[in-house]
PDB file of N, CA and C in Angstrom:
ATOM      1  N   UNK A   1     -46.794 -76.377  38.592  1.00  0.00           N
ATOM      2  CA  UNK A   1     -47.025 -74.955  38.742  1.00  0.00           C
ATOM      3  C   UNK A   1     -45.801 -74.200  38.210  1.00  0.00           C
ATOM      4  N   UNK A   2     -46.073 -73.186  37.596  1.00  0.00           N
ATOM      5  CA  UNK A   2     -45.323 -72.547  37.099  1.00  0.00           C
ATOM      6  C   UNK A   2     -44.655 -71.399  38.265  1.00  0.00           C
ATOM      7  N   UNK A   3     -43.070 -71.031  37.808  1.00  0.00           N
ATOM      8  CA  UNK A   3     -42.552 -70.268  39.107  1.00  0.00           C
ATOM      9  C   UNK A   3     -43.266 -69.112  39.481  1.00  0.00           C
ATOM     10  N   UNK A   4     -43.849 -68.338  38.376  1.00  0.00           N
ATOM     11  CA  UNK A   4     -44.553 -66.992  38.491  1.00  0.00           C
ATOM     12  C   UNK A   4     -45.710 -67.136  39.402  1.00  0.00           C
ATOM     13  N   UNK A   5     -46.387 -68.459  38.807  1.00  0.00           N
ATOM     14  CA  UNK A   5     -47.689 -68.764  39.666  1.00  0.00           C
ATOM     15  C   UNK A   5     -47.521 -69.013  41.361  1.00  0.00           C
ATOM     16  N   UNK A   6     -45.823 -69.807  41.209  1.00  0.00           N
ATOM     17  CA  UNK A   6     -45.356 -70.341  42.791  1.00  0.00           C
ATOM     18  C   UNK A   6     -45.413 -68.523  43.535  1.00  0.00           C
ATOM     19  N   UNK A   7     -44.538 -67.895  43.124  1.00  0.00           N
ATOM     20  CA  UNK A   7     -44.143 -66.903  43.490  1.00  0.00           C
ATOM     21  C   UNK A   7     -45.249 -65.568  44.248  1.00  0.00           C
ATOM     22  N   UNK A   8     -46.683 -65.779  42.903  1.00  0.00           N
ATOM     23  CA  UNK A   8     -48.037 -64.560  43.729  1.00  0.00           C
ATOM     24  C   UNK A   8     -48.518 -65.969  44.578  1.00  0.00           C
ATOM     25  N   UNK A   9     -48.445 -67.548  44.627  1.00  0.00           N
ATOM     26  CA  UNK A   9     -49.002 -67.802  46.012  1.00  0.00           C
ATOM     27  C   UNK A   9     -48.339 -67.134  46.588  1.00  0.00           C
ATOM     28  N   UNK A  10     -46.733 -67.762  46.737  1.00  0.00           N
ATOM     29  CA  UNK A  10     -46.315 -67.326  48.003  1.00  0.00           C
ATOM     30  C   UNK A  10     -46.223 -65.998  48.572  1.00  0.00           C
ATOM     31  N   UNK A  11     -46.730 -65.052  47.954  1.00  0.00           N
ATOM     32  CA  UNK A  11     -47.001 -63.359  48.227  1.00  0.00           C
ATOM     33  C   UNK A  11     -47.846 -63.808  48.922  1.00  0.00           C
ATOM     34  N   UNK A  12     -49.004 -64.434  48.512  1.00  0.00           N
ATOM     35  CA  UNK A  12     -50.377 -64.378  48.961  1.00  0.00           C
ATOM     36  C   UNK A  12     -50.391 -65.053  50.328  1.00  0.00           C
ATOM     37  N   UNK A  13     -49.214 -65.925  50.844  1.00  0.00           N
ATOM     38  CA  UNK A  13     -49.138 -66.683  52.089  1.00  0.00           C
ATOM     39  C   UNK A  13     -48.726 -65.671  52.584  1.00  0.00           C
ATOM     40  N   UNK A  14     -47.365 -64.647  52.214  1.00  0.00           N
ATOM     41  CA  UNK A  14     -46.770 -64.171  53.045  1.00  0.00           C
ATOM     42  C   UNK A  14     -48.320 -62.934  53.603  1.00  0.00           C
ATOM     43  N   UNK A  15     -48.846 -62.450  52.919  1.00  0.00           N
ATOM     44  CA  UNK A  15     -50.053 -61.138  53.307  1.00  0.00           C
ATOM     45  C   UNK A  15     -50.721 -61.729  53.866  1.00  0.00           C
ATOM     46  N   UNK A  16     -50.967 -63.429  53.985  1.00  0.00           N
ATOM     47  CA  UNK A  16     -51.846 -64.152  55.054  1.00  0.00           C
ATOM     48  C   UNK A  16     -51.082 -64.493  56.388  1.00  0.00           C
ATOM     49  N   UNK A  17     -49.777 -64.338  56.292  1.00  0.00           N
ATOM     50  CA  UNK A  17     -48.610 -64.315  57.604  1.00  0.00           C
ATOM     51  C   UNK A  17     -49.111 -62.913  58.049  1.00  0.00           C
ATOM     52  N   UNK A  18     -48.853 -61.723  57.600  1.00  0.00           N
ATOM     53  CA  UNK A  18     -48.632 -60.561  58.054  1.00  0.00           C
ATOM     54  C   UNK A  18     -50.167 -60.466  58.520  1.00  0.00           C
ATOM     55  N   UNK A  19     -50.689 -60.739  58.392  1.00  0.00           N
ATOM     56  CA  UNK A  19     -51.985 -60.138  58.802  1.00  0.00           C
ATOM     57  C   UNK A  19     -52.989 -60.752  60.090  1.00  0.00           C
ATOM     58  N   UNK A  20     -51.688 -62.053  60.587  1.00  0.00           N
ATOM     59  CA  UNK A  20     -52.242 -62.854  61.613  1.00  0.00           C
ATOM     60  C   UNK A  20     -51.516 -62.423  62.313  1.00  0.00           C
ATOM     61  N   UNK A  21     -51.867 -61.727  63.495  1.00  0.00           N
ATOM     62  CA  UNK A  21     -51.365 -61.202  64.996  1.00  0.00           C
ATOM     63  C   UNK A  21     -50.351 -62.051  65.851  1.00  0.00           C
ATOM     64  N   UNK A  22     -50.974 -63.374  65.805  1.00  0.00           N
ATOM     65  CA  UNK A  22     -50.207 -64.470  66.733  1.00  0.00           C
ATOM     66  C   UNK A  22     -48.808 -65.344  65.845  1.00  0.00           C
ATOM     67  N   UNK A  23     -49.316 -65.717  64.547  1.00  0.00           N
ATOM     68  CA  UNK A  23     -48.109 -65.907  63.452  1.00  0.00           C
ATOM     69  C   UNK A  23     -47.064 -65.223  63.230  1.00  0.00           C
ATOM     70  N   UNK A  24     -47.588 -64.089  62.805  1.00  0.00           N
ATOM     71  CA  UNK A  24     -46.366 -63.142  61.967  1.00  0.00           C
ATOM     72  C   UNK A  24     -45.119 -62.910  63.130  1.00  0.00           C
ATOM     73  N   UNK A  25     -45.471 -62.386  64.540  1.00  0.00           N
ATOM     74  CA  UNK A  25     -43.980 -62.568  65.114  1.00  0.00           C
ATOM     75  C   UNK A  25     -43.423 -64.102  65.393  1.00  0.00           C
ATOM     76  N   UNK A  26     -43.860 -64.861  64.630  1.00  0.00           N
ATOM     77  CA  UNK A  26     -43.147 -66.440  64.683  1.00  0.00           C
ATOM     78  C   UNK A  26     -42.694 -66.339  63.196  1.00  0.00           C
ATOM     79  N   UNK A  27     -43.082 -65.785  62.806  1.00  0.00           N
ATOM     80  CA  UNK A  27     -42.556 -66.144  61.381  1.00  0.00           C
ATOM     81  C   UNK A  27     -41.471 -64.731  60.875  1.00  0.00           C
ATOM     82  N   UNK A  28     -41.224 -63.750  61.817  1.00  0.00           N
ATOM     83  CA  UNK A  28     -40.239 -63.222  62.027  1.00  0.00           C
ATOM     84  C   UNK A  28     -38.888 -63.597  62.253  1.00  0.00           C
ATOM     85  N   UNK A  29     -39.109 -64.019  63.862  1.00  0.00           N
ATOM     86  CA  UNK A  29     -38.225 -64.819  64.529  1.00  0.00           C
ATOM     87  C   UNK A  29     -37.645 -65.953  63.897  1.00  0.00           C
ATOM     88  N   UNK A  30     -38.439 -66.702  63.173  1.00  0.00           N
ATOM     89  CA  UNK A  30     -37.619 -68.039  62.558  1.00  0.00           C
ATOM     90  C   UNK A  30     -37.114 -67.487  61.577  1.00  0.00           C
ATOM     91  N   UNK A  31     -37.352 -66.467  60.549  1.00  0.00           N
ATOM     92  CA  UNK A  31     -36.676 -66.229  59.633  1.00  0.00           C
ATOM     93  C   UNK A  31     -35.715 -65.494  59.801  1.00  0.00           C
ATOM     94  N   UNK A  32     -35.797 -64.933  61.251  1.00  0.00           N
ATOM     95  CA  UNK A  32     -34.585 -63.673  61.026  1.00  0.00           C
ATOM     96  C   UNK A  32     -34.828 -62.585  60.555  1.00  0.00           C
ATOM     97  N   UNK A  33     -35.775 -62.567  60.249  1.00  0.00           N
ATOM     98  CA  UNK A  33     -36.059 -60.822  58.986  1.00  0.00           C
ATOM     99  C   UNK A  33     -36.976 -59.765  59.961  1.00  0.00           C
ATOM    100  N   UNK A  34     -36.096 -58.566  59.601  1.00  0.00           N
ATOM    101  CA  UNK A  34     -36.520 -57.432  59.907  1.00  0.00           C
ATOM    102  C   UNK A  34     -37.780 -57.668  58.935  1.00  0.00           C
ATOM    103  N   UNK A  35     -38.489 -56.474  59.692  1.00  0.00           N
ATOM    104  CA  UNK A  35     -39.821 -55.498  58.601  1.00  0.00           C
ATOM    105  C   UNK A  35     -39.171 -54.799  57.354  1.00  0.00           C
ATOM    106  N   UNK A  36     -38.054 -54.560  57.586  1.00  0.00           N
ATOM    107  CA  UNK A  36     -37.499 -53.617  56.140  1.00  0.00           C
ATOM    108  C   UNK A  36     -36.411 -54.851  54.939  1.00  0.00           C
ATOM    109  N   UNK A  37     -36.336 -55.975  55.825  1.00  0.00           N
ATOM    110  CA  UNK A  37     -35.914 -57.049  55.207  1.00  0.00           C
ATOM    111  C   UNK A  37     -36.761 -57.617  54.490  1.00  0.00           C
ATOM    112  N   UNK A  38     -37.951 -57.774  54.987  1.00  0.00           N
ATOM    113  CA  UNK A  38     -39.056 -58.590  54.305  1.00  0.00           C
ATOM    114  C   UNK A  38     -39.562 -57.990  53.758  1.00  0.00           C
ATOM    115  N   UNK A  39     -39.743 -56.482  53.601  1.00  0.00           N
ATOM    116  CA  UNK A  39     -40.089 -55.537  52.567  1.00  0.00           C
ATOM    117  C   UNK A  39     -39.313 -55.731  51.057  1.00  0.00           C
ATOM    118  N   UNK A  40     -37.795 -55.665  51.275  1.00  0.00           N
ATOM    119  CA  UNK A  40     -37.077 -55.636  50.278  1.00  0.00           C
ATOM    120  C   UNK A  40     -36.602 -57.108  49.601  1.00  0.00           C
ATOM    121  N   UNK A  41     -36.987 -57.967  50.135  1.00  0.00           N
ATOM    122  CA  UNK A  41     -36.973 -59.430  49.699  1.00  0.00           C
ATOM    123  C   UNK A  41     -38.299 -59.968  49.042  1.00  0.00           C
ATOM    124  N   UNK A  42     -39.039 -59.238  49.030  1.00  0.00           N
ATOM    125  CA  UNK A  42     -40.659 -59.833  49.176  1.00  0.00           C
ATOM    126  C   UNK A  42     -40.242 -60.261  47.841  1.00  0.00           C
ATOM    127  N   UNK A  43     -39.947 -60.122  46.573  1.00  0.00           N
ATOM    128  CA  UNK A  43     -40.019 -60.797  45.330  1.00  0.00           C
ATOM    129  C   UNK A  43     -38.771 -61.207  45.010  1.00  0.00           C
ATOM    130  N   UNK A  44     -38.238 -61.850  46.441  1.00  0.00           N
ATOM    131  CA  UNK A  44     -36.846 -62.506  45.986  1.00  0.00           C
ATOM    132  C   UNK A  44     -37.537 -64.263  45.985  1.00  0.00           C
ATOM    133  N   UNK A  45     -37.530 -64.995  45.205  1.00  0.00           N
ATOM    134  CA  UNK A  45     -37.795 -67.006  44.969  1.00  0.00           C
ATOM    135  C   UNK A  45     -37.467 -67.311  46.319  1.00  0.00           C
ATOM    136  N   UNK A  46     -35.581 -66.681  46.352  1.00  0.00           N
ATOM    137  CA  UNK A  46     -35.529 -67.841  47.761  1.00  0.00           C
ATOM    138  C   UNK A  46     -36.185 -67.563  48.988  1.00  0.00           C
ATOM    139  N   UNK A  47     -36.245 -66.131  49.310  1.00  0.00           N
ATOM    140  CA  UNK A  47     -37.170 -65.590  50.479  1.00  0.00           C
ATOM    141  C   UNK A  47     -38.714 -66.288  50.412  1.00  0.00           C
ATOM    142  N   UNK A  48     -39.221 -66.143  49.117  1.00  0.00           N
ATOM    143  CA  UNK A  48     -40.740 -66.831  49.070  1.00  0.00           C
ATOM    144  C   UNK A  48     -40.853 -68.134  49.213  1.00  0.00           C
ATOM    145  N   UNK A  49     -39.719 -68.953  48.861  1.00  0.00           N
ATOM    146  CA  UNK A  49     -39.476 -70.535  49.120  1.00  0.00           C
ATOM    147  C   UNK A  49     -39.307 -70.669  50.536  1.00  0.00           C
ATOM    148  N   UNK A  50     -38.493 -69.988  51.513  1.00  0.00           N
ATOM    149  CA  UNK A  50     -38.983 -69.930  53.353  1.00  0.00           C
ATOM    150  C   UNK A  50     -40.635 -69.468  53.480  1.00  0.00           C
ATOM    151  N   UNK A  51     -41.028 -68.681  52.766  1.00  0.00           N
ATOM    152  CA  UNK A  51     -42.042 -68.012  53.742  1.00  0.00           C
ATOM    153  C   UNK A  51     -42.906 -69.537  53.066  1.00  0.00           C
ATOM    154  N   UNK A  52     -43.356 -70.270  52.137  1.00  0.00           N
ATOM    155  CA  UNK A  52     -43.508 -71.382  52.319  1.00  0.00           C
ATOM    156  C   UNK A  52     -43.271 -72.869  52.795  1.00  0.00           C
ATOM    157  N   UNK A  53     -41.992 -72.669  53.184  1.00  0.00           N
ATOM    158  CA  UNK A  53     -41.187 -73.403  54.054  1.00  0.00           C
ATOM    159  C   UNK A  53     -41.651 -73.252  55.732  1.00  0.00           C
ATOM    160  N   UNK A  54     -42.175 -72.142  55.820  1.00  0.00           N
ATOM    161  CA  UNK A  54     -42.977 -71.940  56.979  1.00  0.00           C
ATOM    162  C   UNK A  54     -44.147 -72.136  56.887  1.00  0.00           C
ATOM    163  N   UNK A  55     -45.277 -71.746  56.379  1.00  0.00           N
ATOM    164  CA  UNK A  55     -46.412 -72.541  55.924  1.00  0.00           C
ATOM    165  C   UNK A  55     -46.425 -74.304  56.473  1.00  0.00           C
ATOM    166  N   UNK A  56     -45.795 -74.751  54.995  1.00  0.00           N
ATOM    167  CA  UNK A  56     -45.677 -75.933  55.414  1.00  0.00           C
ATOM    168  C   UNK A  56     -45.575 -76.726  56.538  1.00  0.00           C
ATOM    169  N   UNK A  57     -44.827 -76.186  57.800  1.00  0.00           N
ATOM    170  CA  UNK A  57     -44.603 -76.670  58.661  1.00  0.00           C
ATOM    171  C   UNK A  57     -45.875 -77.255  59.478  1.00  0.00           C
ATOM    172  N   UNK A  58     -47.208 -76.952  59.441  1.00  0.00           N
ATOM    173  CA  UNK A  58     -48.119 -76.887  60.390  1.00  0.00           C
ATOM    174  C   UNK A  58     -49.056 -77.269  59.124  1.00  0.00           C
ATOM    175  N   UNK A  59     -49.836 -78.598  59.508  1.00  0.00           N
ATOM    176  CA  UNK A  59     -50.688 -78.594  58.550  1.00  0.00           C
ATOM    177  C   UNK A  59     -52.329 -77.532  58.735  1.00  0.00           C
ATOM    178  N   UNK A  60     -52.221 -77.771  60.008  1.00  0.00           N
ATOM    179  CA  UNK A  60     -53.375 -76.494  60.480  1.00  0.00           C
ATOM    180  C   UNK A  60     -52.898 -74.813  59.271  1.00  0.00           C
ATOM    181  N   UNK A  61     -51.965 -74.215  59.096  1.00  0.00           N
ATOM    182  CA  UNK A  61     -51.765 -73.482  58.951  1.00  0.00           C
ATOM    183  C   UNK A  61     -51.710 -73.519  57.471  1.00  0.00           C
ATOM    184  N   UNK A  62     -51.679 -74.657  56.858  1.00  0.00           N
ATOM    185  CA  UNK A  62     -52.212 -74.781  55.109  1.00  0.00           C
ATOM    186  C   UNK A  62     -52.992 -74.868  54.697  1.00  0.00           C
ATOM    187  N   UNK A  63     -53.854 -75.107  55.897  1.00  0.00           N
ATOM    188  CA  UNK A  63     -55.709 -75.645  56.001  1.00  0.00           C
ATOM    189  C   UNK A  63     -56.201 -74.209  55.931  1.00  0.00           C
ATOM    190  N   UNK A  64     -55.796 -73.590  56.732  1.00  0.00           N
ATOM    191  CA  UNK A  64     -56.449 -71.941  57.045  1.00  0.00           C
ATOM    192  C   UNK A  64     -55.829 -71.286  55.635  1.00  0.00           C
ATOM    193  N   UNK A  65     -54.665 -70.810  56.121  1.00  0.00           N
ATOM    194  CA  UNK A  65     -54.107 -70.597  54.698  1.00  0.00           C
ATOM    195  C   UNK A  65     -55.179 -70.940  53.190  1.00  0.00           C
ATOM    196  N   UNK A  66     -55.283 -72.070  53.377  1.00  0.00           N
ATOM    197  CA  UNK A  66     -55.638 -72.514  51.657  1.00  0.00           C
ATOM    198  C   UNK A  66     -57.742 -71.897  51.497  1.00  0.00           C
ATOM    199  N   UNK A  67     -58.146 -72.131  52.970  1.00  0.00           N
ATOM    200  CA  UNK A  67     -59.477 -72.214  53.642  1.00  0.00           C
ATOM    201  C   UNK A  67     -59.591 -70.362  52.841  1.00  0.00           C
ATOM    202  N   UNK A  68     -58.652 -69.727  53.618  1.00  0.00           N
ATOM    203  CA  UNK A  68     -58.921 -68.411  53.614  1.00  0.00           C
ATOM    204  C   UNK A  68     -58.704 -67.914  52.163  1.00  0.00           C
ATOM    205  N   UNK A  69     -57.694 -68.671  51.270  1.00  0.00           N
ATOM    206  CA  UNK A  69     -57.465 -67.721  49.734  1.00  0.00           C
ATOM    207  C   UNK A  69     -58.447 -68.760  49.004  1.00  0.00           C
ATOM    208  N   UNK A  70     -59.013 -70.150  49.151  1.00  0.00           N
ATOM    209  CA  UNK A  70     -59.739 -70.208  48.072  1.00  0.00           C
ATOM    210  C   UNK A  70     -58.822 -71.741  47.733  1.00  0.00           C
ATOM    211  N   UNK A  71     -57.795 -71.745  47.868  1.00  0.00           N
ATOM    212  CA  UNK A  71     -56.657 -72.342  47.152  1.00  0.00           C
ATOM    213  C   UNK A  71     -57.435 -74.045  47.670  1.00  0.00           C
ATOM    214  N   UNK A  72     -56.777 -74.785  46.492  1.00  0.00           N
ATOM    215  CA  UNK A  72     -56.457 -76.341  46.723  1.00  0.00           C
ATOM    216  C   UNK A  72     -55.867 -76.608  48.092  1.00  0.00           C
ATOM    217  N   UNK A  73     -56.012 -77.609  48.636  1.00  0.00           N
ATOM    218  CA  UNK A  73     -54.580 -77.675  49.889  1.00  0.00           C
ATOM    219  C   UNK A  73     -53.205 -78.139  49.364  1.00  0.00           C
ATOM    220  N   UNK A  74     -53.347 -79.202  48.033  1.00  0.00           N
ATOM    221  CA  UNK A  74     -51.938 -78.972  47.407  1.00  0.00           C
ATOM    222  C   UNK A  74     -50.982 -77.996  46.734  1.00  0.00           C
ATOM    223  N   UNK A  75     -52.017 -76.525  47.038  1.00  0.00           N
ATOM    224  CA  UNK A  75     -51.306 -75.680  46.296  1.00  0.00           C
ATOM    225  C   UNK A  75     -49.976 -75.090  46.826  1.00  0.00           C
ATOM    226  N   UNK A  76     -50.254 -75.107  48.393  1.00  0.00           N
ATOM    227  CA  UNK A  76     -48.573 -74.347  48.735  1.00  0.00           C
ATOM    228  C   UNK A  76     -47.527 -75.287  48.550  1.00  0.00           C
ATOM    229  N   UNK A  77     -47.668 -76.847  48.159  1.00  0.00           N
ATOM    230  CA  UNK A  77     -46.374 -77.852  48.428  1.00  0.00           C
ATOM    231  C   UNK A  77     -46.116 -77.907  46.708  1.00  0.00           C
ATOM    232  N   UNK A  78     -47.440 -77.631  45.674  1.00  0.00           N
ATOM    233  CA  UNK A  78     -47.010 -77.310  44.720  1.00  0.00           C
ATOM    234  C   UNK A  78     -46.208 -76.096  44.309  1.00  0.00           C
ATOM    235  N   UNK A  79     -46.424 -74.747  44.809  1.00  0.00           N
ATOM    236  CA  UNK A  79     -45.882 -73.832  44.770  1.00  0.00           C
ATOM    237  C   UNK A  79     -44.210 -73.926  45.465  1.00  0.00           C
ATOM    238  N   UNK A  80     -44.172 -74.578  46.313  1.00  0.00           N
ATOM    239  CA  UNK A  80     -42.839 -74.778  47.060  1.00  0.00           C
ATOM    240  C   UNK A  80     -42.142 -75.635  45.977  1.00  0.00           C
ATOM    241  N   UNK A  81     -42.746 -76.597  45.449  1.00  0.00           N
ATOM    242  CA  UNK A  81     -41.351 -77.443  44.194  1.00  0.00           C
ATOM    243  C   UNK A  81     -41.529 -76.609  43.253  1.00  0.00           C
ATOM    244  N   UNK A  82     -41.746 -75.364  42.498  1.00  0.00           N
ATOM    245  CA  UNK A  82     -42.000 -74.464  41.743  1.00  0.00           C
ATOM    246  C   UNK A  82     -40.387 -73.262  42.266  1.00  0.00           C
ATOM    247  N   UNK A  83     -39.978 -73.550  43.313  1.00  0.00           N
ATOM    248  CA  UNK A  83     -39.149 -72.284  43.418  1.00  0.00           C
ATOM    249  C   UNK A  83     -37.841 -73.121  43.675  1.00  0.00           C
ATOM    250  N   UNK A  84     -37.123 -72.180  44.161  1.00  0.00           N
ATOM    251  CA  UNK A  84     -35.852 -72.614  44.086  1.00  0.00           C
ATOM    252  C   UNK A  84     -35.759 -73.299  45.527  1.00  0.00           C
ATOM    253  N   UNK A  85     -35.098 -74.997  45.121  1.00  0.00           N
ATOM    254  CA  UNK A  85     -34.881 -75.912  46.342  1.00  0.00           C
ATOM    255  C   UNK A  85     -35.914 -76.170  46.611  1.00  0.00           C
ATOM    256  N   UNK A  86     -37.087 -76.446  45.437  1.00  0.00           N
ATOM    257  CA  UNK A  86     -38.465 -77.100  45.587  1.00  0.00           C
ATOM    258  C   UNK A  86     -38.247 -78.266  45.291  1.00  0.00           C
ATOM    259  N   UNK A  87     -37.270 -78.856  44.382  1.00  0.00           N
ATOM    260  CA  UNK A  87     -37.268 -79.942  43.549  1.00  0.00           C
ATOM    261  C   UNK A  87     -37.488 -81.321  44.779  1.00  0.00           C
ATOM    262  N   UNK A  88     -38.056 -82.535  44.574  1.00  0.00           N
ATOM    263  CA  UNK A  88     -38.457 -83.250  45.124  1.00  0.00           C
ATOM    264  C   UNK A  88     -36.916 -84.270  45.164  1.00  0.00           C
ATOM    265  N   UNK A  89     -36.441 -84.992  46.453  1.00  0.00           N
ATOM    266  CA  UNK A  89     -35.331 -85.546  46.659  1.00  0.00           C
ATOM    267  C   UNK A  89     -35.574 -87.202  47.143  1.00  0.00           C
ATOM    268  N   UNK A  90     -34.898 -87.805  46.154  1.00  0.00           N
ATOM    269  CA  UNK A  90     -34.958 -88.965  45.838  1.00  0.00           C
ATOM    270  C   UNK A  90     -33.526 -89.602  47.160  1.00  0.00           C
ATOM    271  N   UNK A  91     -34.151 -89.914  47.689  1.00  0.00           N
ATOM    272  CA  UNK A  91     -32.949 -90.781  48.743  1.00  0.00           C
ATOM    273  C   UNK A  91     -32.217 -92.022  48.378  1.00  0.00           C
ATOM    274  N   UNK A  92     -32.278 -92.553  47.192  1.00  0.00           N
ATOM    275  CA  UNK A  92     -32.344 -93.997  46.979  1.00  0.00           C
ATOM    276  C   UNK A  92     -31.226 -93.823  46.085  1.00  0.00           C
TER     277      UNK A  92
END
């Protein structure tokens, strides 16, 4: 996936965060971000690489997520190695 492509998912996760009542103040809290923070970050890579970094965490929540835009279910872990500190880490 290309970064541009990583980047409107991860818009598209974050407007599927904001728009869930019970999520979005969890996905506040872990990030730390004000409403006027996440306003002014919204098209920053590394901010969109957390708000998929949160995603990820819950596979329920990639299922809905992916259920609700249409998407593949590999699309947010593709979109996440697409941004910055996506790259896949070789332990060996």
């Amino acid at each position: 996936m290309q970064p541009e492509a990583a980047q409107t998912l991860a818009l598209q996760v974050l407007g599927w965060i904001a728009a869930d009542d019970e999520v979005f103040p969890v996905f506040l809290t872990a990030s730390g971000a004000t409403l006027g923070e996440l306003r002014a970050r919204a098209a920053d890579p590394d901010f969109l690489a957390a708000v998929l970094d949160f995603l990820l965490q819950d596979d329920r929540s990639v299922i809905a997520f992916c259920d609700a835009a249409g998407q593949p279910y590999t699309a947010p872990q593709a979109a996440r190695a697409a941004l910055p500190g996506g790259a896949e880490i070789n332990w060996t």
